[in-house]
N, C-alpha and C. Protein backbone atom coordinates (compact mmCIF):
# COMPACT_ATOMS: atom_id res chain seq x y z
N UNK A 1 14.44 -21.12 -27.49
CA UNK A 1 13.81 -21.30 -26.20
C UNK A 1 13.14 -20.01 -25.73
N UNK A 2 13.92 -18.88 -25.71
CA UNK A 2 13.20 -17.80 -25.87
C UNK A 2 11.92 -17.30 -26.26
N UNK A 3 12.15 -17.76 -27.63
CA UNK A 3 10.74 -17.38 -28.26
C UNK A 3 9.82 -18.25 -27.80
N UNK A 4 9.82 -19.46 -27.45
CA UNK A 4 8.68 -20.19 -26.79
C UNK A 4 8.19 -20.18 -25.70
N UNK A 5 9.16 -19.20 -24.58
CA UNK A 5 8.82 -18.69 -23.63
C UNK A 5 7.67 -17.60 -23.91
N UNK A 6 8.25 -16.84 -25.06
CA UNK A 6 7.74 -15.48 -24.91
C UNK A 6 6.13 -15.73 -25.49
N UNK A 7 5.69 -16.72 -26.55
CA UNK A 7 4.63 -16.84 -26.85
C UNK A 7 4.18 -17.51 -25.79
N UNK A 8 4.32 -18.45 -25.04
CA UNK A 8 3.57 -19.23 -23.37
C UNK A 8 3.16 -17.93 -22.95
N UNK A 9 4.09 -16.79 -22.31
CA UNK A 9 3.49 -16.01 -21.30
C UNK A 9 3.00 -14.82 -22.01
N UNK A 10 2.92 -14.80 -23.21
CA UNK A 10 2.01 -14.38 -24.37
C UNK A 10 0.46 -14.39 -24.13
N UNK A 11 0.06 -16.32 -24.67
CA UNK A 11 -1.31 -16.59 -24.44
C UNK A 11 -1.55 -16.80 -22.79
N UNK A 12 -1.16 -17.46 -21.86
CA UNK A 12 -1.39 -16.95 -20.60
C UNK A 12 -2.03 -15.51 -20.38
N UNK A 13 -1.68 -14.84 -20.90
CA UNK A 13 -1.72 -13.05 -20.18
C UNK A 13 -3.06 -13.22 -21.12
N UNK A 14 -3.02 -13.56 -22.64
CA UNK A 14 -4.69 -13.25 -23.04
C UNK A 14 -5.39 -14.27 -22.38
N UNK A 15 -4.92 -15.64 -22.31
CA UNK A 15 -6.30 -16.58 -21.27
C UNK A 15 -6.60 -15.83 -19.87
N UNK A 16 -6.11 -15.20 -19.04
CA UNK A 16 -5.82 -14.16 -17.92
C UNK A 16 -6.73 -13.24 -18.03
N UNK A 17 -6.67 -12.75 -19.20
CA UNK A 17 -7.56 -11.27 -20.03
C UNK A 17 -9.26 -11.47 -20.59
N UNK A 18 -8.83 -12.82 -21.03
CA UNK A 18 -10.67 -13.53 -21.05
C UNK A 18 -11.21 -13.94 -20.15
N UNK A 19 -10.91 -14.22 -18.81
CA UNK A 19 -11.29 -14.91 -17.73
C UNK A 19 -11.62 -13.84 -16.81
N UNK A 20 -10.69 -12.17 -16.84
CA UNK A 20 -11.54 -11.50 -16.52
C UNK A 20 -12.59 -10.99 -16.60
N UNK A 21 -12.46 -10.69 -18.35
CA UNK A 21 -13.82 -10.22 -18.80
C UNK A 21 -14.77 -11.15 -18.55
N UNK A 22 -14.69 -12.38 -18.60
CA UNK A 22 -16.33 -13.03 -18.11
C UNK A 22 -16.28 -13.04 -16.66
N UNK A 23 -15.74 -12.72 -16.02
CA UNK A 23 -15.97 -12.14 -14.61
C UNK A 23 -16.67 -11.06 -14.52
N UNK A 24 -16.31 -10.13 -15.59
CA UNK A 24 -16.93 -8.37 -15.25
C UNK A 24 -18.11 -9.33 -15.52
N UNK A 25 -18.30 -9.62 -16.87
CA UNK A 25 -19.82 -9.91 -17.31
C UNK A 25 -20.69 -10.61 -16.55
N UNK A 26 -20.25 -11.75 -15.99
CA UNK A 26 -20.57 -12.32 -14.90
C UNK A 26 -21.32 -11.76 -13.65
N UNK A 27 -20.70 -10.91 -13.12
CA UNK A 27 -20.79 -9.97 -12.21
C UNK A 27 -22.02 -8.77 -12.46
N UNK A 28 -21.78 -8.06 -13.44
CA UNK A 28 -22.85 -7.20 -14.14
C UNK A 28 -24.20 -8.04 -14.88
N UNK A 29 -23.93 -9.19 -15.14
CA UNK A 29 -25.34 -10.33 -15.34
C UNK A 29 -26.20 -10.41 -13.90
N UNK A 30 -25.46 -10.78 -13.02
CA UNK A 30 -25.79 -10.50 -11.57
C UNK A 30 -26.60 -9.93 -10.79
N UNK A 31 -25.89 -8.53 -11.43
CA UNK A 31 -26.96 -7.20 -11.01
C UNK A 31 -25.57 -6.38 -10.04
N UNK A 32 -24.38 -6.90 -9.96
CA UNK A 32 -23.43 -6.36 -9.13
C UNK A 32 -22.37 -5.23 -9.49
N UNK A 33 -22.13 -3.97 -9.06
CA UNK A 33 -21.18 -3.53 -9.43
C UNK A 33 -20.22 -3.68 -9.62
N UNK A 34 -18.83 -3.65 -10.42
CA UNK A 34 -17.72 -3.89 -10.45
C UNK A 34 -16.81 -2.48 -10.15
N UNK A 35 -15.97 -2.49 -9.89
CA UNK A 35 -15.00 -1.45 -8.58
C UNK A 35 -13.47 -1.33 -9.30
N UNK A 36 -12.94 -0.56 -9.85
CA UNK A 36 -11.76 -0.61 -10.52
C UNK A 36 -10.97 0.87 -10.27
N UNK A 37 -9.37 0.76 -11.00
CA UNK A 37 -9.03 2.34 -10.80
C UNK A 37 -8.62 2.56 -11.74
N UNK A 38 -9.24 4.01 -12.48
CA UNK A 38 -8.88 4.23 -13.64
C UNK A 38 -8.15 5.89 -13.49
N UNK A 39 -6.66 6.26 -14.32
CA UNK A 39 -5.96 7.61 -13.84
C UNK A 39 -5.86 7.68 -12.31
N UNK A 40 -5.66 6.92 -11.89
CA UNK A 40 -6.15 7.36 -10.37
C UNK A 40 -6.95 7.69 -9.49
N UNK A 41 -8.07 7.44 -9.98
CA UNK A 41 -9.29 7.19 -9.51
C UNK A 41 -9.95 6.27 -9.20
N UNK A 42 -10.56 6.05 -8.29
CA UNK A 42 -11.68 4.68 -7.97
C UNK A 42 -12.93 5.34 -8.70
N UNK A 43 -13.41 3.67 -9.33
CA UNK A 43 -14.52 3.37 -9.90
C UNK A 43 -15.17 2.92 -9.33
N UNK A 44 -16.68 2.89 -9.74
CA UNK A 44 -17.32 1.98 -9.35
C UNK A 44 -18.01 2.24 -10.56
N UNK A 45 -18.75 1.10 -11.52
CA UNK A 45 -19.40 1.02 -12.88
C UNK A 45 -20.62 -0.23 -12.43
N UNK A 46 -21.78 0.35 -12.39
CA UNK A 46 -23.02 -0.73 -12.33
C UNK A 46 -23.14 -1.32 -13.34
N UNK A 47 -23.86 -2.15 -13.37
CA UNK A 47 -24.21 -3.10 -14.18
C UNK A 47 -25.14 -2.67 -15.36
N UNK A 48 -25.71 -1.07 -15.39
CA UNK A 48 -26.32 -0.11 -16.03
C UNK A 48 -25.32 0.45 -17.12
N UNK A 49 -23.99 0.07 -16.78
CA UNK A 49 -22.88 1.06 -17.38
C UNK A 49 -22.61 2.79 -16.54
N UNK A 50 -23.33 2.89 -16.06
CA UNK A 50 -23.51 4.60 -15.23
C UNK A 50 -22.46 4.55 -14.34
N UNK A 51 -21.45 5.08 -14.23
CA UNK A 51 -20.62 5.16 -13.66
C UNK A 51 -19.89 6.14 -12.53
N UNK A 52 -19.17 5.77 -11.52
CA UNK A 52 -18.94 6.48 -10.37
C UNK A 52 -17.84 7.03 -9.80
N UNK A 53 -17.29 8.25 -9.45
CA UNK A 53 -15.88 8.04 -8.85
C UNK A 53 -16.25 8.23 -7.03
N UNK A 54 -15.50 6.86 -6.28
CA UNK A 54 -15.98 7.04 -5.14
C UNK A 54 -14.76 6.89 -4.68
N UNK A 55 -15.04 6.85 -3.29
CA UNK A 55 -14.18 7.10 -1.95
C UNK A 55 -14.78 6.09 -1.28
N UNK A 56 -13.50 5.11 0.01
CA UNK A 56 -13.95 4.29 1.08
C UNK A 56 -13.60 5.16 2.09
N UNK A 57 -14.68 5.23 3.00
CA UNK A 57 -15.01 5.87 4.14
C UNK A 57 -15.75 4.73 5.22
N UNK A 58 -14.84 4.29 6.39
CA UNK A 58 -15.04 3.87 7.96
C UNK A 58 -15.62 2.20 6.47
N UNK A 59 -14.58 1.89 5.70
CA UNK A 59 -15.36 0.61 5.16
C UNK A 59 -16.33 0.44 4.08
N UNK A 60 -17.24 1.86 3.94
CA UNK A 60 -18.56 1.89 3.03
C UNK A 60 -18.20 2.49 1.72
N UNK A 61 -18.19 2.60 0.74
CA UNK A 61 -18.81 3.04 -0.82
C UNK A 61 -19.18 4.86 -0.74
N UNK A 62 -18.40 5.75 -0.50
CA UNK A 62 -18.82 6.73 -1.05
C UNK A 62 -18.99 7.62 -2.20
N UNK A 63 -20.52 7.73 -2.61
CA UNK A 63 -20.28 8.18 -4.25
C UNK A 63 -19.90 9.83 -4.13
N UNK A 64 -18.92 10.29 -5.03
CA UNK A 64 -18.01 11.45 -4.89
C UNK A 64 -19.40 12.15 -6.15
N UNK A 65 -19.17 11.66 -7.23
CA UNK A 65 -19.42 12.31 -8.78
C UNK A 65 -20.27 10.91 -9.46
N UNK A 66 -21.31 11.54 -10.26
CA UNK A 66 -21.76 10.44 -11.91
C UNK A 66 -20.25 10.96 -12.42
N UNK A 67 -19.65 9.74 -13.53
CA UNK A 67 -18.90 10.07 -14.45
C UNK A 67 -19.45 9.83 -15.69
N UNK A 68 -18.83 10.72 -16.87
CA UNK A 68 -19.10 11.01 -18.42
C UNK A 68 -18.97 9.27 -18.59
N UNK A 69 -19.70 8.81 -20.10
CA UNK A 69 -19.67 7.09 -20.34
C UNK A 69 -18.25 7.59 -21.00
């Protein structure tokens, strides 16, 4: 029973894992940025791939730095 648990919440977590990625893609087809945190940092990655470390300030998007791809 175990093991059939463990493979269920197995493929779940990858169906989970594909449904994001066609979200990013989705999103970047768009023309929209996508917003993530990577080390502790906020992202922001356009749809260019060019990427950002920002800050929210009073609500808005502040770009801090370009980051390395």
């Amino acid at each position: 029973m175990n093991n059939e648990f463990t493979e269920w919440s197995q493929s779940l977590a990858e169906q989970a894992q594909k449904e994001v990625q066609q979200e990013i893609a989705m999103h970047k087809l768009n023309g929209q940025p996508i917003f993530y945190e990577e080390d502790n940092m906020l992202i922001m990655e356009n749809p260019d791939g060019k990427r950002f470390e920002y800050r929210l300030e009073d609500g808005k998007v502040q770009i801090i730095r370009e980051l390395d791809k």
